[in-house]
N, C-alpha and C. Protein backbone atom coordinates (compact mmCIF):
# COMPACT_ATOMS: atom_id res chain seq x y z
N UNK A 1 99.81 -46.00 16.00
CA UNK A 1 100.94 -46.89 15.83
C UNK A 1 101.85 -46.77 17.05
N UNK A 2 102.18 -47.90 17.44
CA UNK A 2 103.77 -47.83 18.56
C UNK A 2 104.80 -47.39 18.24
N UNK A 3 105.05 -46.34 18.60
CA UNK A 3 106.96 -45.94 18.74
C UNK A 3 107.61 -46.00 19.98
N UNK A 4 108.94 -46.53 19.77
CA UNK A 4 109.46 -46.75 20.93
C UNK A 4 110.70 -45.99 20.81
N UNK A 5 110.76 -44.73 21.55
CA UNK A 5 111.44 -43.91 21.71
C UNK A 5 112.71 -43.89 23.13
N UNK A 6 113.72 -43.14 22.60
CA UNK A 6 115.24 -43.64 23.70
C UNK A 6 115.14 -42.46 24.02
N UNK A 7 114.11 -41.57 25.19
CA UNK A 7 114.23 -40.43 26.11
C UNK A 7 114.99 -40.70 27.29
N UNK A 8 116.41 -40.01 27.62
CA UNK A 8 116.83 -39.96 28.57
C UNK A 8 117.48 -41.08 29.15
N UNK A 9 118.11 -41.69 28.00
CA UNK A 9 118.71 -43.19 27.92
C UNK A 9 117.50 -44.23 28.35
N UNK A 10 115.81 -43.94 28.19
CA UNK A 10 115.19 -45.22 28.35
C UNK A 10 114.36 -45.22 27.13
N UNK A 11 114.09 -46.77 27.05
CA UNK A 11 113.36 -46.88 25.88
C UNK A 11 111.76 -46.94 26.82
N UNK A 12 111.26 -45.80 25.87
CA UNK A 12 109.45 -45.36 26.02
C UNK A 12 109.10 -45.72 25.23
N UNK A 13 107.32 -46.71 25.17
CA UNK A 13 106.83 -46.98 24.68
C UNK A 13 105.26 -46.40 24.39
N UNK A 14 105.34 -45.39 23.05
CA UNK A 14 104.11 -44.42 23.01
C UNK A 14 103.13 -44.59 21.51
N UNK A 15 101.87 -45.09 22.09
CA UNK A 15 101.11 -45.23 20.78
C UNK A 15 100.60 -44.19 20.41
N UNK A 16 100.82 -43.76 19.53
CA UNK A 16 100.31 -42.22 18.45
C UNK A 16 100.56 -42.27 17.04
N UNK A 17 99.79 -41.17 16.58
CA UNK A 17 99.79 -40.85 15.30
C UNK A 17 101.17 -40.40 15.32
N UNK A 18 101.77 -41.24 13.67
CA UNK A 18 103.58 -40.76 13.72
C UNK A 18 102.97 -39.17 13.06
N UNK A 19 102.38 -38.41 12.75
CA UNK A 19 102.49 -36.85 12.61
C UNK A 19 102.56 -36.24 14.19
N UNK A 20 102.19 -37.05 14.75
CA UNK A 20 101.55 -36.27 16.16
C UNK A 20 102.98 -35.68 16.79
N UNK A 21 102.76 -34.09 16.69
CA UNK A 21 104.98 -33.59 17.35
C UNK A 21 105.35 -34.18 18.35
N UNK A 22 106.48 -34.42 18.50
CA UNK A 22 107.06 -34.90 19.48
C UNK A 22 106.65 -34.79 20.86
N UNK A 23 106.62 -33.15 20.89
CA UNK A 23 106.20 -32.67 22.13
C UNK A 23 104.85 -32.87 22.81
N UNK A 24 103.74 -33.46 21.77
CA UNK A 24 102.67 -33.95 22.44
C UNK A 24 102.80 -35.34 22.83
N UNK A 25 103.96 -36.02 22.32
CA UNK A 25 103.91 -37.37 23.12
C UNK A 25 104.87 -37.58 24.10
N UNK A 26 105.69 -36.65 24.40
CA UNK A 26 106.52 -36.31 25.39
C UNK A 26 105.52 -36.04 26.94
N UNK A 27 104.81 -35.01 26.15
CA UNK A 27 104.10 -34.68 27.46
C UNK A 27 102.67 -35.24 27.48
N UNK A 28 101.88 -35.28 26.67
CA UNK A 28 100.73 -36.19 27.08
C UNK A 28 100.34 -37.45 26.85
N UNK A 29 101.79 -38.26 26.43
CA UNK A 29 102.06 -39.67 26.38
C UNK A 29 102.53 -40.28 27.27
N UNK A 30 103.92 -39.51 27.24
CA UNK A 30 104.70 -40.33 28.17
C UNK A 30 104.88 -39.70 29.67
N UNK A 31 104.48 -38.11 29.63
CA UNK A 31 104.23 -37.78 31.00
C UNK A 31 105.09 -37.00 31.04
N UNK A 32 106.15 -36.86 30.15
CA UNK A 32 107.69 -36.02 30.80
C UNK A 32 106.91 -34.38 30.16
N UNK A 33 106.95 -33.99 31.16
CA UNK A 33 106.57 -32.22 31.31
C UNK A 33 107.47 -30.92 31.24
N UNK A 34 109.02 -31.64 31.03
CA UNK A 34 109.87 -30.05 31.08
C UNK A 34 109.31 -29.65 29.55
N UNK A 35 109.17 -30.45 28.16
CA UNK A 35 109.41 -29.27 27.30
C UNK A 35 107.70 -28.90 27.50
N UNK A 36 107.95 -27.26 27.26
CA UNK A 36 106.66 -27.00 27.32
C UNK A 36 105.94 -26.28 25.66
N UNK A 37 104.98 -25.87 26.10
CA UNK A 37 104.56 -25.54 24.31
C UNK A 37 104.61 -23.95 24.91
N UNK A 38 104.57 -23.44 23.85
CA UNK A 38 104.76 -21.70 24.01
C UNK A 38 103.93 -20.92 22.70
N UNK A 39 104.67 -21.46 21.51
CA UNK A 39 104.29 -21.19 20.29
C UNK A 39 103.33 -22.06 19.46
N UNK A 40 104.01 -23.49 19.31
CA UNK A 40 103.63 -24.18 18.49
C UNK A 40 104.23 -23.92 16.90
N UNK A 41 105.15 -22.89 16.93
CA UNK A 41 105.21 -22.68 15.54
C UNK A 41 107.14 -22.61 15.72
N UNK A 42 107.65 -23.74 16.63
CA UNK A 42 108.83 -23.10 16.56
C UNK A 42 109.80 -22.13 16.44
N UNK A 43 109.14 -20.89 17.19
CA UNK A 43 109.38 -19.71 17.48
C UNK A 43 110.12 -19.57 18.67
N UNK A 44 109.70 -19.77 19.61
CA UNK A 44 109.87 -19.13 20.82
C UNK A 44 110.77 -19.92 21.74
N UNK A 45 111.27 -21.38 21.93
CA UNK A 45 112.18 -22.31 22.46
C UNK A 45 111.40 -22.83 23.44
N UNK A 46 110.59 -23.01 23.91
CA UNK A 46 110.17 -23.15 25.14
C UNK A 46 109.85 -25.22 24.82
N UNK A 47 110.00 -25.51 23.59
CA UNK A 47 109.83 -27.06 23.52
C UNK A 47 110.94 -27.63 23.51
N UNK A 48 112.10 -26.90 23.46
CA UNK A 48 113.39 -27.31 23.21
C UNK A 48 114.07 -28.35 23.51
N UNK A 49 114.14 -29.63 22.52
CA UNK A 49 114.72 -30.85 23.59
C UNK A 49 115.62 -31.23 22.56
N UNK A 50 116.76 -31.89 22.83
CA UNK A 50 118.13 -32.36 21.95
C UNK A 50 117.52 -33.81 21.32
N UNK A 51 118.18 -33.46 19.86
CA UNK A 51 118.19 -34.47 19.45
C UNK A 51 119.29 -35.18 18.89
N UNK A 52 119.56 -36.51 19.21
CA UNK A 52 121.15 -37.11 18.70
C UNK A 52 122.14 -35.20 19.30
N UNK A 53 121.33 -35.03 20.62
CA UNK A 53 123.04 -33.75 20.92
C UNK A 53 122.65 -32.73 20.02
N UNK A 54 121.67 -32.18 18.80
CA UNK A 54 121.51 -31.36 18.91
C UNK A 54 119.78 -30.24 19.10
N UNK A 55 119.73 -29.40 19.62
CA UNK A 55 118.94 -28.64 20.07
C UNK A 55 117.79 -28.56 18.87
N UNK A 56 116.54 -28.86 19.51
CA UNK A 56 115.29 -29.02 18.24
C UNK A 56 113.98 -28.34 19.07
N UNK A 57 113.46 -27.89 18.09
CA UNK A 57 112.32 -27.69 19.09
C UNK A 57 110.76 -28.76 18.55
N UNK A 58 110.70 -29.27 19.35
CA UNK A 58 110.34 -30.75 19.64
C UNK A 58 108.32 -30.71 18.68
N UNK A 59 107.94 -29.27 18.96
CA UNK A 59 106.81 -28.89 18.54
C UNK A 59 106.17 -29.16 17.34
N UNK A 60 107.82 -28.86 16.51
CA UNK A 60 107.37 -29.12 15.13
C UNK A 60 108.32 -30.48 14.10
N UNK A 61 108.59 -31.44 15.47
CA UNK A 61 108.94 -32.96 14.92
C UNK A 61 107.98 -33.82 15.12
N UNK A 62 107.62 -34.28 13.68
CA UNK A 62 106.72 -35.95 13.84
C UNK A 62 107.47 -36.83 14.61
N UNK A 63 106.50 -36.92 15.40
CA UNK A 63 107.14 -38.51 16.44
C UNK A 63 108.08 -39.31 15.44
N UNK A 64 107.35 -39.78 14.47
CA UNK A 64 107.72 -40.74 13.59
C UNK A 64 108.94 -40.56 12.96
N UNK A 65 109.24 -39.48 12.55
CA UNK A 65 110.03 -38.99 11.85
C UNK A 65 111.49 -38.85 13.17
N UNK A 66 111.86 -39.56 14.55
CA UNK A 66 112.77 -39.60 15.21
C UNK A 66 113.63 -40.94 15.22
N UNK A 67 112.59 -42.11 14.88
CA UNK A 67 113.42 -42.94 14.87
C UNK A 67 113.93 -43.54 15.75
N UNK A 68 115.41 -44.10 15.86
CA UNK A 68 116.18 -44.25 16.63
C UNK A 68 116.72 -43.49 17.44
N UNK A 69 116.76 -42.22 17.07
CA UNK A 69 117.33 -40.67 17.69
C UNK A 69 117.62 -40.84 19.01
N UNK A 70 118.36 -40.21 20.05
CA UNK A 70 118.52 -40.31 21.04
C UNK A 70 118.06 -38.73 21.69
N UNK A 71 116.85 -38.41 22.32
CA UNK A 71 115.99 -37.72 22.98
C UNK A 71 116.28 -37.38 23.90
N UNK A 72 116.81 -36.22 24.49
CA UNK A 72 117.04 -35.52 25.66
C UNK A 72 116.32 -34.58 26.02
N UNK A 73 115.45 -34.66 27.33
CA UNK A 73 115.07 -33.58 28.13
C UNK A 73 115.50 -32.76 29.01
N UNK A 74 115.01 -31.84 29.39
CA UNK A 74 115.79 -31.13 30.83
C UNK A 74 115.58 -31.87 32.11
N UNK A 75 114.24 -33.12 31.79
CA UNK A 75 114.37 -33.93 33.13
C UNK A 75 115.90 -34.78 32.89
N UNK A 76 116.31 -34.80 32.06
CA UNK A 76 117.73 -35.69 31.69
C UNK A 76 119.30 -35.13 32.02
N UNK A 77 119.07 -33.88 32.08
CA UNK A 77 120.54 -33.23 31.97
C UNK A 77 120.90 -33.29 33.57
N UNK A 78 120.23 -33.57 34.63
CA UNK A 78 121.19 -34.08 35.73
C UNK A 78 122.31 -34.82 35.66
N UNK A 79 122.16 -35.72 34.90
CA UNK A 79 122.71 -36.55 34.66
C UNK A 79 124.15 -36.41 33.29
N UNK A 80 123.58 -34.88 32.86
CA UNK A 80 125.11 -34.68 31.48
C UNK A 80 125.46 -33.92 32.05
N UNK A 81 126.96 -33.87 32.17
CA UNK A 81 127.67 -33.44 32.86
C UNK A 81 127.88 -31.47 32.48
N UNK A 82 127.90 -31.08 31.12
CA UNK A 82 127.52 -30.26 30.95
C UNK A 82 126.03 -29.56 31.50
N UNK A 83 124.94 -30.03 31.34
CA UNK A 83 123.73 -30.05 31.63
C UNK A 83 123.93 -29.51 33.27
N UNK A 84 124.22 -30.68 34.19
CA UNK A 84 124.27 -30.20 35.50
C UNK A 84 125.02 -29.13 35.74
N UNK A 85 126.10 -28.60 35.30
CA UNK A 85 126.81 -27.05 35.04
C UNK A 85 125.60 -26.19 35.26
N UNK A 86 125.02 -26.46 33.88
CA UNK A 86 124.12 -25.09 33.52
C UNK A 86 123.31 -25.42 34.18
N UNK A 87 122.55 -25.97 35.05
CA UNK A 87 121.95 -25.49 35.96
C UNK A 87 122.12 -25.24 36.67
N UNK A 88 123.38 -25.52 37.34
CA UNK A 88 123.77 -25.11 38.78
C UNK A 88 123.95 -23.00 38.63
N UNK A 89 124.59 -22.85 37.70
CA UNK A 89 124.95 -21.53 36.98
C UNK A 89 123.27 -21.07 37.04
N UNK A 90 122.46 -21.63 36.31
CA UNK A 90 120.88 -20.83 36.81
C UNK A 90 120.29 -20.78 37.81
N UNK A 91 120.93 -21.78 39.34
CA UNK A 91 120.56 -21.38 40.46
C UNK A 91 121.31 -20.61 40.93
N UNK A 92 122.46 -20.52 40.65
CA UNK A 92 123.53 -19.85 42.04
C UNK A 92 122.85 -18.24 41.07
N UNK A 93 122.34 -17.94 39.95
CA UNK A 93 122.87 -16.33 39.42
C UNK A 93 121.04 -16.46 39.64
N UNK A 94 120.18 -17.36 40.00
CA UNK A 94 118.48 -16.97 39.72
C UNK A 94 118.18 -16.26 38.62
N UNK A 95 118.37 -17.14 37.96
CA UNK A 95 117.88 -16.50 36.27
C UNK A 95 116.58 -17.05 36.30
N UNK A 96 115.67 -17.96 36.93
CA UNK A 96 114.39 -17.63 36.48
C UNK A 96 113.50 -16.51 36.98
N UNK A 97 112.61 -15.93 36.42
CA UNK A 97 111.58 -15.46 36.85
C UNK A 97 110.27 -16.18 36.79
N UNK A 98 109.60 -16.22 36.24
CA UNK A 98 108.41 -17.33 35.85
C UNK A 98 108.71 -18.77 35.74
N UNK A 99 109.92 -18.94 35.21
CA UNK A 99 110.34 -20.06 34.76
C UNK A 99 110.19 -20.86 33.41
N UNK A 100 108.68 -20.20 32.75
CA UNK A 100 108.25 -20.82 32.53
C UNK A 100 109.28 -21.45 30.41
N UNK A 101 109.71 -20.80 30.22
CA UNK A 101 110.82 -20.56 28.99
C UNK A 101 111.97 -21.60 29.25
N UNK A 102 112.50 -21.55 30.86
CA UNK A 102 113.91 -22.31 31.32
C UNK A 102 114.40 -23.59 30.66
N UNK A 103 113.18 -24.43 30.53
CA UNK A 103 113.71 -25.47 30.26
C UNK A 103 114.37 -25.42 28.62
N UNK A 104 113.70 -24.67 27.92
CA UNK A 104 113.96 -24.42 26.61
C UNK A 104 115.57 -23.69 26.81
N UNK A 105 115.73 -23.07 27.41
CA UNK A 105 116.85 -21.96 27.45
C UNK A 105 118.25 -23.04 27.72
N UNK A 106 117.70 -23.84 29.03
CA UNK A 106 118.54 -24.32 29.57
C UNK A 106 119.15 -25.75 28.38
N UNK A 107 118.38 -25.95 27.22
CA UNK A 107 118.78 -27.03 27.02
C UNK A 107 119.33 -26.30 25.70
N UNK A 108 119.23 -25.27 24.76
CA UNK A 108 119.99 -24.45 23.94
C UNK A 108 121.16 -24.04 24.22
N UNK A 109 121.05 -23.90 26.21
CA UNK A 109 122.50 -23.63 26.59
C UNK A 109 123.75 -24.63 26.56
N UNK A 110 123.22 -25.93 26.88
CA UNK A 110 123.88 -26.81 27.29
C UNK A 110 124.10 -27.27 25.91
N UNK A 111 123.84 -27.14 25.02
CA UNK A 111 123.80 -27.72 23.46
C UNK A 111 125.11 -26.57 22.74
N UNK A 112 124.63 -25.22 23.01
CA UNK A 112 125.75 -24.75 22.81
C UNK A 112 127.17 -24.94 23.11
N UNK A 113 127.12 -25.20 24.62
CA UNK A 113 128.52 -25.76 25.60
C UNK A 113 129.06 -26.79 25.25
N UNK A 114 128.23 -27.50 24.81
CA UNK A 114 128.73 -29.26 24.30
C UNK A 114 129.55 -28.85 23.33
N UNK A 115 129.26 -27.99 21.97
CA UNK A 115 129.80 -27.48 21.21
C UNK A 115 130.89 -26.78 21.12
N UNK A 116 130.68 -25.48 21.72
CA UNK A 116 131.46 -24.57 22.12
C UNK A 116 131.44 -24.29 23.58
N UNK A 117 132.77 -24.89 24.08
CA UNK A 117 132.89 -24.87 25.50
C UNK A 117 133.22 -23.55 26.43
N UNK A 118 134.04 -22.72 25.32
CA UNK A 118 133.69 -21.07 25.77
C UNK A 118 133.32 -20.26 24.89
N UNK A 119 132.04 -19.93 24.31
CA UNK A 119 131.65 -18.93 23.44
C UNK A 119 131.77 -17.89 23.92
N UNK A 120 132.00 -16.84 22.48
CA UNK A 120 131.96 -15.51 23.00
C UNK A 120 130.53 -15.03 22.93
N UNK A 121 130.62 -13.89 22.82
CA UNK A 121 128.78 -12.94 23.76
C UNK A 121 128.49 -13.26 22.47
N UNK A 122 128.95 -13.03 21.04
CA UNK A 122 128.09 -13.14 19.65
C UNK A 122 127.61 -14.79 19.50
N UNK A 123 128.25 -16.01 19.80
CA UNK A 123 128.13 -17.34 20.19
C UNK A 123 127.00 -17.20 21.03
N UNK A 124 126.85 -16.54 22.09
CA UNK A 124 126.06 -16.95 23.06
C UNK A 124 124.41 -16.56 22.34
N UNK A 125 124.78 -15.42 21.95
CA UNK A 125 123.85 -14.58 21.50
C UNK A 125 122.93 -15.73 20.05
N UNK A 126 123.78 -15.83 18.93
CA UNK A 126 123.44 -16.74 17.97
C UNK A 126 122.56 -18.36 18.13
N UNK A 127 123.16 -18.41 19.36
CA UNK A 127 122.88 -20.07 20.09
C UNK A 127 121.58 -20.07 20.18
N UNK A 128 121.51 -18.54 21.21
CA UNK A 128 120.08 -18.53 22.15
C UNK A 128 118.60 -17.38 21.26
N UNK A 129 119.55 -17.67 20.24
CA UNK A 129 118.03 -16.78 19.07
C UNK A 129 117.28 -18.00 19.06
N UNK A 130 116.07 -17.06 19.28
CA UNK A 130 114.58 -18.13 19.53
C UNK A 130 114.08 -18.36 20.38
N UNK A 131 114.53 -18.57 21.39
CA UNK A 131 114.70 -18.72 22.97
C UNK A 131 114.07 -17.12 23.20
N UNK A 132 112.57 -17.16 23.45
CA UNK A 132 111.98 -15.84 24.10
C UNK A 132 111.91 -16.34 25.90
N UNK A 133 112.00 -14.91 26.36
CA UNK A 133 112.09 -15.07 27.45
C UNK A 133 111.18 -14.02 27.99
N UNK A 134 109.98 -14.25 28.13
CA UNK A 134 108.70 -12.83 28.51
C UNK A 134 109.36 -12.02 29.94
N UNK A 135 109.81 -12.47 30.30
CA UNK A 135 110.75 -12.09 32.19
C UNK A 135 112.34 -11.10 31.29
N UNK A 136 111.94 -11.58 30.51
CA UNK A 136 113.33 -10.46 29.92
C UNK A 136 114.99 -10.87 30.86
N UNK A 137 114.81 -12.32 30.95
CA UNK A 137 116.09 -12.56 31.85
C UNK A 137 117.34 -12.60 31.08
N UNK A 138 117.31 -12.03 29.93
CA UNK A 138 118.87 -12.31 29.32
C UNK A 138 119.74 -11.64 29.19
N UNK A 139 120.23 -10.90 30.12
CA UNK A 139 121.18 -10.52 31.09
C UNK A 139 121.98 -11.90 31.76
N UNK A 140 121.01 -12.49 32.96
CA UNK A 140 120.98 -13.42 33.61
C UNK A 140 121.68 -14.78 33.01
N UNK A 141 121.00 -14.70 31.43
CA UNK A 141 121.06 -16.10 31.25
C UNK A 141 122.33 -16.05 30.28
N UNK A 142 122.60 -14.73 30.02
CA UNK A 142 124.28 -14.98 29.61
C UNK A 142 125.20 -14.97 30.45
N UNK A 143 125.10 -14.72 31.63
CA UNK A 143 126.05 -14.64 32.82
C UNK A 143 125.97 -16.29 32.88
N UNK A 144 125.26 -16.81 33.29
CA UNK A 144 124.77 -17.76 33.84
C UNK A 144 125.92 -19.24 32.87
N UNK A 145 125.20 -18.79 31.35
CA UNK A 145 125.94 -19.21 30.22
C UNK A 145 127.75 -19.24 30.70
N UNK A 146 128.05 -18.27 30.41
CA UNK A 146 129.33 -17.88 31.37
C UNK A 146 130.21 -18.59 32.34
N UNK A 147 129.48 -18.45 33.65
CA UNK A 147 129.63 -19.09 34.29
C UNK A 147 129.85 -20.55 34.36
N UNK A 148 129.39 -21.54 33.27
CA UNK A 148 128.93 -22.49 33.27
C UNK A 148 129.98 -23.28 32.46
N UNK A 149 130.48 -22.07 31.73
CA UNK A 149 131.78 -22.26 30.99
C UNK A 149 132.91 -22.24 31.53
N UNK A 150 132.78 -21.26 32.69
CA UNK A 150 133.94 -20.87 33.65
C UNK A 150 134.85 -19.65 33.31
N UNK A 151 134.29 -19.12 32.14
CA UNK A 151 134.49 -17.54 32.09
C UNK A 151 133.82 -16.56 33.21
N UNK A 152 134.62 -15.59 33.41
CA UNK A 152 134.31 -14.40 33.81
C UNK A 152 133.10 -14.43 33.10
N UNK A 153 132.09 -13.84 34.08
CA UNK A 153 130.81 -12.70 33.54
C UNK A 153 130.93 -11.59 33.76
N UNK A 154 130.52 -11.09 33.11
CA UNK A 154 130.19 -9.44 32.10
C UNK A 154 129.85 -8.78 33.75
């Protein structure tokens, strides 16, 4: 079946099974490659993409089941003004190692910020449960968090 999905303020047009998760028509539909798979069992964040603004992990949503929703990737957050923060905050402090988790991290972060524009370390901490990071960067990625807010880091 056709769904026509609003990723990144455009409307995509992707034929699939509406069970088929999000994240397989993200990436082997429509091509967009930041969320990545990690788990599959919504564990680990690494599919992490906003939905309607808030943070989902994309793995374990039926296409079908989005709707109208408005779909954000990490190829998208150049463009949110929060979003471009937190990344600038993950280049200037190099919080990746592998990378390969970031995009998930980075878009839990920016979901938090939208929210709570200065969380404290238990906020930061609560936000980013789920969000595995095999590089063990979360040190990094609460500074980073931090920063992004315009608090002092730790």
């Amino acid at each position: 079946m056709a769904y026509t999905l609003n990723v990144n303020g455009k409307a995509l047009s992707a034929d699939v099974d509406g069970d088929t998760p999000l994240l397989w028509t993200l990436r082997d539909t429509l091509g967009i490659l930041g969320p990545k798979f990690g788990c599959g069992v919504a564990a680990c964040g690494a599919c992490t993409v906003h939905v309607d603004g808030q943070p989902m992990r994309s793995c374990q949503i039926p296409t079908e089941s989005v709707g109208k929703a408005k779909i954000s990737t990490i190829e998208g957050m150049s463009t949110h003004a929060i979003g471009k923060k937190v990344q600038a905050a993950w280049m200037e402090l190099d919080v990746a190692q592998c990378g390969y988790c970031q995009p998930g991290q980075i878009m839990s972060a920016t979901a938090l910020l939208s929210k709570t524009p200065k969380p404290t370390d238990a906020q930061i901490d609560e936000a980013m449960n789920g969000n595995i990071c095999r590089c063990a960067t979360y040190t990094r990625i609460r500074a980073a968090i931090k920063r992004a807010s315009g608090q002092k880091e730790a």
